[in-house]
Protein backbone atom coordinates (compact mmCIF):
# COMPACT_ATOMS: atom_id res chain seq x y z
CA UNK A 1 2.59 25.29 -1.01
CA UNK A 2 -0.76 26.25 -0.67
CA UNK A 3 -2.38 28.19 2.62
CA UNK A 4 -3.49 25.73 5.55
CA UNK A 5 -7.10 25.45 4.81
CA UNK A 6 -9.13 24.66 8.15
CA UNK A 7 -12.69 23.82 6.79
CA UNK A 8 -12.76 19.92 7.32
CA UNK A 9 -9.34 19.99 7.59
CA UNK A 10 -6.44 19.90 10.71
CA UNK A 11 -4.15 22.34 11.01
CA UNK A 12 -0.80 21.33 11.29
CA UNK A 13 -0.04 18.82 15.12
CA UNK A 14 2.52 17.50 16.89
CA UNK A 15 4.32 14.60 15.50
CA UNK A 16 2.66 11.33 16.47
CA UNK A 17 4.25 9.44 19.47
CA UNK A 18 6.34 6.59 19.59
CA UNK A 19 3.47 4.62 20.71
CA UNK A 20 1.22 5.04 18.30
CA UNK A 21 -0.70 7.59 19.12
CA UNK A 22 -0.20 11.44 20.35
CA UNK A 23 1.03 13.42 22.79
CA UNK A 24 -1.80 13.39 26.10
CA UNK A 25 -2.11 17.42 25.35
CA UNK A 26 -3.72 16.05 21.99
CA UNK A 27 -4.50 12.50 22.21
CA UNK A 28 -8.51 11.66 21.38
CA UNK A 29 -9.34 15.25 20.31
CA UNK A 30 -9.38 17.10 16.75
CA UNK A 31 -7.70 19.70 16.53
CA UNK A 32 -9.63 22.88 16.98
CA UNK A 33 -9.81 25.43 14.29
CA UNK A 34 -8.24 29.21 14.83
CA UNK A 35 -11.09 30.74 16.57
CA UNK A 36 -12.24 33.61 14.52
CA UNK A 37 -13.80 35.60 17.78
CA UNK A 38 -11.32 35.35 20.59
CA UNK A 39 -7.88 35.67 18.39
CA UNK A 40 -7.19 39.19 17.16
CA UNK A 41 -7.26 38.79 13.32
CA UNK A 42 -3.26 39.90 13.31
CA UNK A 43 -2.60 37.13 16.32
CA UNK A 44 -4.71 34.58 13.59
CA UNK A 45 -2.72 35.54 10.85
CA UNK A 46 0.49 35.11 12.45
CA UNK A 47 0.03 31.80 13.84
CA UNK A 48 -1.84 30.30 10.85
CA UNK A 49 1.69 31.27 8.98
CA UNK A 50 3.96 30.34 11.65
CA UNK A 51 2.00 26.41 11.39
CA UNK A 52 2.12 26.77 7.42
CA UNK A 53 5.80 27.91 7.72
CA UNK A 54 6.95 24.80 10.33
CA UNK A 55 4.59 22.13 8.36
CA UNK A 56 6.44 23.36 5.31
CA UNK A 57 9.94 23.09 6.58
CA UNK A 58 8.83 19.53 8.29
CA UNK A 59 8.08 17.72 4.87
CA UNK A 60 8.75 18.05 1.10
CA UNK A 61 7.23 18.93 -2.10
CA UNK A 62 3.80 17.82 -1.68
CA UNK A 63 1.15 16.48 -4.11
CA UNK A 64 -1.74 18.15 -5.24
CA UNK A 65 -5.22 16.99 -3.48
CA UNK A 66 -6.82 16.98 -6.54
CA UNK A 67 -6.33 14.06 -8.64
CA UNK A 68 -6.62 14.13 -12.91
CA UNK A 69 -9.81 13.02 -14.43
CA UNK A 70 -9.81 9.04 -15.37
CA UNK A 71 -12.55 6.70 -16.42
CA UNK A 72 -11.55 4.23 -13.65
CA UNK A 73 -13.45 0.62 -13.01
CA UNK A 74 -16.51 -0.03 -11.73
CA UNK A 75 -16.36 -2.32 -8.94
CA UNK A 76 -13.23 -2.60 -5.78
CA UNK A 77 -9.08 -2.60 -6.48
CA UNK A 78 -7.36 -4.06 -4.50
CA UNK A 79 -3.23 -3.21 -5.70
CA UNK A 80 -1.53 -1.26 -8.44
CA UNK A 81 2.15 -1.68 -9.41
CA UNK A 82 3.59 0.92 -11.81
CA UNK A 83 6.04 -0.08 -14.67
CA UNK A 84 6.82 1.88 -17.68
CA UNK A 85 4.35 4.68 -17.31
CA UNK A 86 1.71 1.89 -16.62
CA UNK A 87 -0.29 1.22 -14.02
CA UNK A 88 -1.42 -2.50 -13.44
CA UNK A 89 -4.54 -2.56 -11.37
CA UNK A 90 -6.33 -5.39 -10.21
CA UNK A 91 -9.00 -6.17 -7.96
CA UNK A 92 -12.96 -7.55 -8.64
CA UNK A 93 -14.63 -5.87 -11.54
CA UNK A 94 -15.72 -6.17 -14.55
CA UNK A 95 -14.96 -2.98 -16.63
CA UNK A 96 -12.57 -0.27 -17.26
CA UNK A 97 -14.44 2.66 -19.12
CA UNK A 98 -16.21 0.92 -21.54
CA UNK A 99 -13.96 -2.32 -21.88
CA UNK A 100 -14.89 -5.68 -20.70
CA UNK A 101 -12.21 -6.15 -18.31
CA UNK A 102 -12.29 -8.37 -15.63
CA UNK A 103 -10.38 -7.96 -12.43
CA UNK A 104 -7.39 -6.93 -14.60
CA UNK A 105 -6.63 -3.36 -15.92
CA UNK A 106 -3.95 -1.22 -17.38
CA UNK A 107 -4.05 2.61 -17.31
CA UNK A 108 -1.49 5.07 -18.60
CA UNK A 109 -0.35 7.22 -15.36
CA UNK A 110 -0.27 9.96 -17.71
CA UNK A 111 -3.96 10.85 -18.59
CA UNK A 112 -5.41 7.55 -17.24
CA UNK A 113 -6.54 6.14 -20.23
CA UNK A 114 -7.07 2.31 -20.26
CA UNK A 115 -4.58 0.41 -22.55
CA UNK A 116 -6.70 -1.00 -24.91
CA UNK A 117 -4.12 -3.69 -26.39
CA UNK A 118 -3.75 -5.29 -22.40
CA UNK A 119 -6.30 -7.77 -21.62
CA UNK A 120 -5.83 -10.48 -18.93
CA UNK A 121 -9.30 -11.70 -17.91
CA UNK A 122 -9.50 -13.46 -15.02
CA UNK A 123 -12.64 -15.73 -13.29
CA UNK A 124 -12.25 -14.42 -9.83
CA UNK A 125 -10.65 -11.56 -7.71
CA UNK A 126 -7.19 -10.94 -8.09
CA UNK A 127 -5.00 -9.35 -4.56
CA UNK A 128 -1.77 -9.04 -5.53
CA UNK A 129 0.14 -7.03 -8.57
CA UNK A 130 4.06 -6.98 -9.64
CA UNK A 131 6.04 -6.23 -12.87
CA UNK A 132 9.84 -7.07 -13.50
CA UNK A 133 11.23 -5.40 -17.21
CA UNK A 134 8.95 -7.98 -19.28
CA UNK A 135 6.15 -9.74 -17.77
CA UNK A 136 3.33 -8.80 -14.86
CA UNK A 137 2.34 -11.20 -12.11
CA UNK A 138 -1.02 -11.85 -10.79
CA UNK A 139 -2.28 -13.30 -7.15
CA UNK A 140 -5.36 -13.78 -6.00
CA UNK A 141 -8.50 -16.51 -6.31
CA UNK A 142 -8.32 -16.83 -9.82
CA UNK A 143 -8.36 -20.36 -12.04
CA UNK A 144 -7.95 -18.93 -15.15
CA UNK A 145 -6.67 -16.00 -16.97
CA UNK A 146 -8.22 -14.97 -20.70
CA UNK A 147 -9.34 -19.15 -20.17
CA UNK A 148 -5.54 -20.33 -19.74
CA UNK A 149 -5.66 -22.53 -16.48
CA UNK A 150 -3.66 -20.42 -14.13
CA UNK A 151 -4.21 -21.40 -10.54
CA UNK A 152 -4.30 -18.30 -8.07
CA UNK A 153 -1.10 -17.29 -9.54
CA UNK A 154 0.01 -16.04 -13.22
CA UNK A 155 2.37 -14.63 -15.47
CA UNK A 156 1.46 -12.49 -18.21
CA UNK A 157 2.79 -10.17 -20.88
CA UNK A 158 3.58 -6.76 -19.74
CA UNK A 159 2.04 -5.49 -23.76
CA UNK A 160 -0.69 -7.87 -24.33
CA UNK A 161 -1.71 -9.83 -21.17
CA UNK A 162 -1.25 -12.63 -23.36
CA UNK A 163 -1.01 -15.95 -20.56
CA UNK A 164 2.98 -16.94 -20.39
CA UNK A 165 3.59 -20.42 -19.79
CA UNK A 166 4.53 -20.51 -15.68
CA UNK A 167 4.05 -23.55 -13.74
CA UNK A 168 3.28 -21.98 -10.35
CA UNK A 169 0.06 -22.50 -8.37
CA UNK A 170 -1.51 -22.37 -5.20
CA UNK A 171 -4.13 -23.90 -3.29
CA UNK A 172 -5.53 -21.12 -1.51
CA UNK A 173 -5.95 -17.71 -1.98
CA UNK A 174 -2.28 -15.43 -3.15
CA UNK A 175 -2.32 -11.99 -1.05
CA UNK A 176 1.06 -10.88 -1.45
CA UNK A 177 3.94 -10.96 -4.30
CA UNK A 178 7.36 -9.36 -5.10
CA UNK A 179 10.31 -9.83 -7.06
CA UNK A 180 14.27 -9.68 -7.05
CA UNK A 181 16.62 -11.87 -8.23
CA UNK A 182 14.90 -14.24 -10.25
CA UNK A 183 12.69 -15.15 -7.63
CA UNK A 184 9.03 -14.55 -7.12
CA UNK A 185 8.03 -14.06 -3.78
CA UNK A 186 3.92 -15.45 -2.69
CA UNK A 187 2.10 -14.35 0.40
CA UNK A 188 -0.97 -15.79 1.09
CA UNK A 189 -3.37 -18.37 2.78
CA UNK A 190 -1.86 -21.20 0.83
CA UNK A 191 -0.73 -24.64 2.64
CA UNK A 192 0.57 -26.12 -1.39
CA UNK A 193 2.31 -24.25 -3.34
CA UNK A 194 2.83 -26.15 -6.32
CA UNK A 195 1.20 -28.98 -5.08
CA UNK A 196 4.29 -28.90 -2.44
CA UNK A 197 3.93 -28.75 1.17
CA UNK A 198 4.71 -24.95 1.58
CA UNK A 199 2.38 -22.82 3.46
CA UNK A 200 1.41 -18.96 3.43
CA UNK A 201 4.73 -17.66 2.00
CA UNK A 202 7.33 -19.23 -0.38
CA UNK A 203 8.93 -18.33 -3.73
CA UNK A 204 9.58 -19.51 -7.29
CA UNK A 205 11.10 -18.94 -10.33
CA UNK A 206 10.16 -15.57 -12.42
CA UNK A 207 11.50 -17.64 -15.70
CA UNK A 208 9.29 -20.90 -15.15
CA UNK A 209 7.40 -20.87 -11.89
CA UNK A 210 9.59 -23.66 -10.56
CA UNK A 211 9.34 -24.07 -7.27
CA UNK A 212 12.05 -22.32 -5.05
CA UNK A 213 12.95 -25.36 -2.50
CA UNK A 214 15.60 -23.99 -0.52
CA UNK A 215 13.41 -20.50 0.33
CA UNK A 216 11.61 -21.81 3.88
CA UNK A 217 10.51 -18.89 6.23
CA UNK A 218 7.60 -21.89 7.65
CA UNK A 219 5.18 -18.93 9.39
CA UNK A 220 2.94 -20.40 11.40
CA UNK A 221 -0.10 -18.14 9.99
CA UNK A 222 -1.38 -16.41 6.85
CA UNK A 223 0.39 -14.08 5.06
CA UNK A 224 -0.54 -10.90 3.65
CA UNK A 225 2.54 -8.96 2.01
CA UNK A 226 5.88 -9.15 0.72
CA UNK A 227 8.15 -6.22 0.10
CA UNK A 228 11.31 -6.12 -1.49
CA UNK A 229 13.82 -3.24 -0.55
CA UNK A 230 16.86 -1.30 -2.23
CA UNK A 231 20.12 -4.13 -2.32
CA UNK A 232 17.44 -7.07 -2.71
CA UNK A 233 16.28 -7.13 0.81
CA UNK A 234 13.10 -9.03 1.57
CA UNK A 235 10.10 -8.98 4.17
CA UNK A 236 7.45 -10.86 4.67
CA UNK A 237 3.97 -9.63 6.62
CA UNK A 238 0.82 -11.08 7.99
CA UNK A 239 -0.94 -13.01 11.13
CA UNK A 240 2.15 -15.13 11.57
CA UNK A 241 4.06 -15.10 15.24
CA UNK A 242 6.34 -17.19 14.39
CA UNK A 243 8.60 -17.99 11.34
CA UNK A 244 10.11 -21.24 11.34
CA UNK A 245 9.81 -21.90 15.07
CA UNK A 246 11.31 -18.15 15.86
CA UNK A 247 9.27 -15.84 17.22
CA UNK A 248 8.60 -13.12 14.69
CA UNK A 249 5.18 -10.82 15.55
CA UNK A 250 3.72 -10.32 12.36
CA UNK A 251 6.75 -9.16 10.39
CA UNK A 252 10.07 -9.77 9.33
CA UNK A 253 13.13 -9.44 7.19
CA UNK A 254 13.88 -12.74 5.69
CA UNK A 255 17.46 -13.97 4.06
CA UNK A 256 16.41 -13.71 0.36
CA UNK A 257 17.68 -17.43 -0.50
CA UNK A 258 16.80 -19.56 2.73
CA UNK A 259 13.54 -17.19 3.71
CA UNK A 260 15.35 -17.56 7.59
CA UNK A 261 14.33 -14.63 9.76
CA UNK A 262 17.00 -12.20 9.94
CA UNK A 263 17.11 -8.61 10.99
CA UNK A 264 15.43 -7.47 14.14
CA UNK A 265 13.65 -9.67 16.37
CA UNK A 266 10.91 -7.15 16.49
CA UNK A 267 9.49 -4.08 15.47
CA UNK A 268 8.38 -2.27 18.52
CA UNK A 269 4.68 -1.46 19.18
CA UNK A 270 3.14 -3.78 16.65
CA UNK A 271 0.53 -5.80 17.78
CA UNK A 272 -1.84 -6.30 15.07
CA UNK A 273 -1.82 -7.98 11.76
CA UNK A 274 0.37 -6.38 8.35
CA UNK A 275 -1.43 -6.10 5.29
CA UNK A 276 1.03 -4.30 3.73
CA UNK A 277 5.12 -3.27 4.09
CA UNK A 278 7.04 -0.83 1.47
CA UNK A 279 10.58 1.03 1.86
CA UNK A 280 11.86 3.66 2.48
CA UNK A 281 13.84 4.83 -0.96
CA UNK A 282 17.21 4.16 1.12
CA UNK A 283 15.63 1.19 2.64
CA UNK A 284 16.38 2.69 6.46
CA UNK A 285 12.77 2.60 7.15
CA UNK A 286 10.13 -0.36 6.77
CA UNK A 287 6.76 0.81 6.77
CA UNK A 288 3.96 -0.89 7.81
CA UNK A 289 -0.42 -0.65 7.55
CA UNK A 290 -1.99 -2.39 10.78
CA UNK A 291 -5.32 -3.66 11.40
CA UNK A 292 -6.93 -5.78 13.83
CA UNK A 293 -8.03 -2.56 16.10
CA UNK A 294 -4.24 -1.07 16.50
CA UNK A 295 -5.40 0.45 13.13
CA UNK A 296 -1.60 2.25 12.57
CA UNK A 297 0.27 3.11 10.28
CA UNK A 298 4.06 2.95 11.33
CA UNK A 299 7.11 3.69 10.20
CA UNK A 300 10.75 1.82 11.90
CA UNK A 301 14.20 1.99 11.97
CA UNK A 302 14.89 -0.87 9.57
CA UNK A 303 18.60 -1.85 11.35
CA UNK A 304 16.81 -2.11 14.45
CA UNK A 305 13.03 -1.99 14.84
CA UNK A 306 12.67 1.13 16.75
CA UNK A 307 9.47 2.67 16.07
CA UNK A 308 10.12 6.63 14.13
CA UNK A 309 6.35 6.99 14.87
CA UNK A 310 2.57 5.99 13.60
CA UNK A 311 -0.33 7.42 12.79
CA UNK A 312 -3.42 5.93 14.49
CA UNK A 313 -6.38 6.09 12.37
CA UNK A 314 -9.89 4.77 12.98
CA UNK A 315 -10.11 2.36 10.34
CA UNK A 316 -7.66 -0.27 9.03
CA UNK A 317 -4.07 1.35 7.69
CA UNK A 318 -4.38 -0.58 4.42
CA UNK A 319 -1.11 1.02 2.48
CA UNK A 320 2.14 2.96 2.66
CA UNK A 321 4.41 4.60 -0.12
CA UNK A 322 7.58 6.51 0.13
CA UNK A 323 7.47 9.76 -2.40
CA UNK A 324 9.46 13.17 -1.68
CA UNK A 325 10.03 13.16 1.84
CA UNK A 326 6.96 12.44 2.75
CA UNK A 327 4.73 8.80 3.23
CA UNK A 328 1.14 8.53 1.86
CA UNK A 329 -1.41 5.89 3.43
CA UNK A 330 -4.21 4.91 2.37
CA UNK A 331 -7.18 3.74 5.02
CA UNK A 332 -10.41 3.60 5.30
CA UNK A 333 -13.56 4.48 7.93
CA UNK A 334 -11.53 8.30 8.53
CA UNK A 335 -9.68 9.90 11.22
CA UNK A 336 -9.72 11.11 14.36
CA UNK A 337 -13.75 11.49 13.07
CA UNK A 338 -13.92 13.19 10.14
CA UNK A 339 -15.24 10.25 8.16
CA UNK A 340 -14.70 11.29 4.56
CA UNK A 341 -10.57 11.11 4.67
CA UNK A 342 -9.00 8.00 3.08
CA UNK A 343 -5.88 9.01 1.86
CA UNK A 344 -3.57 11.23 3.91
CA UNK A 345 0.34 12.36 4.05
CA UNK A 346 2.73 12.75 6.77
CA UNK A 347 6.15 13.92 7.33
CA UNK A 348 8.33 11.03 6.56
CA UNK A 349 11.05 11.78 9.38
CA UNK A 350 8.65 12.84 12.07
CA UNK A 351 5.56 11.27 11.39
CA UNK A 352 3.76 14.98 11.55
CA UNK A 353 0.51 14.87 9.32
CA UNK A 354 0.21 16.95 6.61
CA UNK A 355 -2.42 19.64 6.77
CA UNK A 356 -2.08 20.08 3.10
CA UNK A 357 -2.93 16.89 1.67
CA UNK A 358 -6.17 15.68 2.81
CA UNK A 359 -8.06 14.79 0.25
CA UNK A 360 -12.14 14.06 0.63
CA UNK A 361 -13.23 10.96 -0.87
CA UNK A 362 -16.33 8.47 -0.39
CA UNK A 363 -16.28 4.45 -0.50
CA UNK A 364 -16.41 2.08 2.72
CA UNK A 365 -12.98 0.41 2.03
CA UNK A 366 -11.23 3.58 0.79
CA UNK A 367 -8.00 3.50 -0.67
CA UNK A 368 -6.50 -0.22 -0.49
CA UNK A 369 -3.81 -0.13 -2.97
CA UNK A 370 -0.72 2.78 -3.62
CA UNK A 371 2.29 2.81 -6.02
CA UNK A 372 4.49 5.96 -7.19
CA UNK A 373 7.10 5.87 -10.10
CA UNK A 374 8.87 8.85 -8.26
CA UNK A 375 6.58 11.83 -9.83
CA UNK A 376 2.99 10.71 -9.34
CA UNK A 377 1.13 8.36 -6.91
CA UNK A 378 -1.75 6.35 -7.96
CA UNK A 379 -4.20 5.18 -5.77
CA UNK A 380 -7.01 2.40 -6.11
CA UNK A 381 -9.88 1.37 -3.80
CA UNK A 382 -13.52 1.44 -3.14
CA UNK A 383 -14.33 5.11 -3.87
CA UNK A 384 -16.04 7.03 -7.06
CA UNK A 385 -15.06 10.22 -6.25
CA UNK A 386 -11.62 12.09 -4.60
CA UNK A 387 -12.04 16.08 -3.65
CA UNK A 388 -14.79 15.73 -5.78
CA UNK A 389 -13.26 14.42 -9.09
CA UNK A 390 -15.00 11.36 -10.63
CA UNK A 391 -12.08 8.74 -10.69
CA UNK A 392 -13.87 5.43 -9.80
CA UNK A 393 -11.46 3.42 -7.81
CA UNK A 394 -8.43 4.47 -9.57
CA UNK A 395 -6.72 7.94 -8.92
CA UNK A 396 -3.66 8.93 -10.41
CA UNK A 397 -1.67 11.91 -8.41
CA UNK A 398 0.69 14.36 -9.87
C-alpha cells in the first residue's frame, strides 16, 4: 500500500457514526494535515505510520487511483453493467472514440477499447443497464433502438446489439432494472407497463417481455433502483413510502414472485430518496446512495436494518459497489470541501474512509454509474479527466 499522502488528501479518521455523520470531535471539519512545525519530524513519522498501519489493517487490497488510458464518450453515463470482460455503458451521447454511438457503448475492461461489432443506437437517453449469459437490457426514454420500435425498454444481443424481439414497454421513463430467475425487474416513473396498469416498479419476462402479473409491490412513488442479491433476493429503491399500502421509507426487500414487502420494516436513518442499492458479496449488507440533502452513502445490516455506518458527502451519493473488503461510491459536488473528489473508498466493515484512494477528477455530476467483475471497477459519469488521466466519462480501475 502506498504512503498516506496529505496534499489534498485526509489522513486516515474515525469511522463514520451510526447517524450518518461523525463523531462531534470531528464532525464539520477536515481533517488537518501533520503539522510540519510543531511535531518533531520523528513524532510525524511515527504517527503518519501508525495511521497508514491501522487504515491498512481496517480495509483490504485497495485499487490504484490512477485509472488506464481509454477513449471514453463524449457526453454523460449514466450506468455500466459488466459481463464477459465487457462493459455496457449507457447514458446520452453520441460517440465512443470515433464511432457513432448513441447513448449505447461497449468497452473491453481490459484496455478500454470500444467493441466495434456492438451497436445499439438509441433516440434518447438510456438510465438503466443489465446483462444475463446472452442478451443486455436497456431502460431509459428511448423509442427506438438501431430504428426497431422499442419503448423505454429493450432487449438486445450481448455480440451485436442487434434488437431481440421483447414485447415490454413503458410509458414513462425506466430508471432501474435487474434480473434473476427469468424475470426482469423495471424501476421507474412509469404508471403502464405494457400498456397495463402497473406503476413505478414491476417485472416481466427475460424470454419475451411478457408481463409478470402476479409481481405487485404497488409503491406509491417513483422508483429509481432495483438490486438483486446472492440466493435471488430482490430490492426495490426510490421516493416511494409506501409499498402496497405498507409503510416502506424509500426501500425495501421484496418477495421475488409477489413483489410483497418483506424483510425489515426499515432501514434506520434513511430519510431521503435511493437512487441506487447493491450487495454486499454475502448479501449481509444492502447498500444504499441518498440524495435529497441527507446526501449519504450507507451501508445496513440486511437481516435487520441496522445502520453499519454512512458517509455524508456534500453532494448526492449516486453509487455503491462491493470489491475486496472495501465499498466504492461514486458522488458528486466533493467532500467535506475539497470539491474535486468524486469517487472515494471506505472500509467496508467500519465505514472508515480510505486515505488511499481518493482520486481527483472534474465534471459537475461526477461519477453516476459503478460495476466490478471482482478484479477491476469501472466507473462512468460526467468527468474528462480522473488523477489527471484523460478517460472521458468512462474509467476502468485495476
Amino acid at each position: 500500500m502506498r504512503a498516506v499522502r496529505t496534499s489534498g488528501k485526509y489522513l486516515p479518521r474515525e469511522a463514520a457514526d451510526v447517524d450518518g455523520r461523525y463523531p462531534a470531535s470531528a464532525e464539520g471539519r477536515r481533517r488537518r494535515r501533520v503539522p510540519k512545525v510543531l511535531i518533531a519530524p520523528v513524532v510525524a513519522v511515527a504517527l503518519v505510520l501508525a495511521m497508514t498501519s491501522a487504515a491498512s489493517a481496517n480495509a483490504g487490497t485497495l485499487l490504484n487511483e490512477t485509472p488506464a488510458p481509454g477513449s471514453g464518450q463524449n457526453g454523460r453515463a449514466y450506468d455500466v453493467t459488466i459481463s464477459g470482460g465487457i462493459a455496457y455503458v449507457v447514458g446520452s451521447f453520441s460517440k465512443a472514440s470515433s464511432f457513432t454511438r448513441n447513448n449505447v457503448a461497449a468497452f473491453t475492461v481490459s484496455g478500454g477499447n470500444v467493441v466495434s461489432t456492438f451497436v445499439a443506437n438509441t433516440n434518447g437517453t438510456v438510465y438503466a443497464v443489465i446483462a444475463d449469459s446472452t442478451s443486455v437490457y436497456l431502460g431509459g426514454d428511448f423509442t427506438k433502438v438501431n430504428g426497431v420500435t422499442a419503448t423505454r425498454i429493450a432487449k438486445v444481443s450481448k455480440s451485436t446489439g442487434q434488437v431481440q424481439s421483447f414485447a415490454a414497454s413503458a410509458n414513462s421513463s425506466v430508471r432501474g432494472l435487474a434480473t434473476t430467475g427469468g424475470r426482469l425487474y423495471v424501476a421507474g416513473f412509469f404508471t403502464k407497463l405494457n400498456n397495463a396498469a402497473v406503476a413505478y416498479a414491476g417485472a416481466v419476462s427475460t424470454t419475451n417481455g411478457a408481463l409478470d402479473t402476479t409481481f405487485k409491490p404497488q409503491p406509491d412513488n417513483k422508483g429509481y433502483a432495483a438490486e438483486v442479491g446472492p440466493g435471488g433476493s430482490v430490492y426495490l429503491g426510490g421516493l416511494f413510502k409506501k409499498l402496497g399500502g405498507t409503510a416502506r421509507n424509500h426501500l425495501s426487500r421484496v418477495d421475488p414472485a409477489t413483489g410483497q414487502p418483506i424483510g425489515p420494516a426499515s432501514f434506520k436513518g434513511l430519510t431521503g430518496r435511493i437512487l441506487d442499492i447493491s450487495l454486499s458479496p454475502d448479501g449481509s449488507r444492502v447498500l444504499g446512495a441518498s440524495d435529497d440533502g441527507q446526501n449519504t452513502c450507507f451501508s445496513w445490516t440486511a437481516s435487520s436494518g441496522a445502520k453499519n455506518w454512512g458517509v455524508k458527502i456534500d453532494g448526492d451519493c449516486q453509487d455503491m459497489v462491493s470489491l475486496n473488503g472495501n465499498v466504492y461510491f461514486g458522488f458528486h459536488d466533493g467532500y467535506q470541501g475539497i470539491n474535486n473528489l468524486r469517487l472515494m473508498a471506505a472500509d467496508a466493515t467500519t465505514g472508515a474512509v480510505e486515505p488511499n484512494f481518493q482520486p481527483t477528477a472534474n465534471g459537475l455530476k461526477g461519477v453516476l454509474g459503478l460495476a466490478t467483475d471482482g478484479s477491476h471497477l469501472v466507473a462512468v459519469g460526467d468527468f474528462n479527466k480522473i488523477q489527471g488521466q484523460s478517460v472521458a466519462g468512462v474509467a476502468v480501475f485495476s
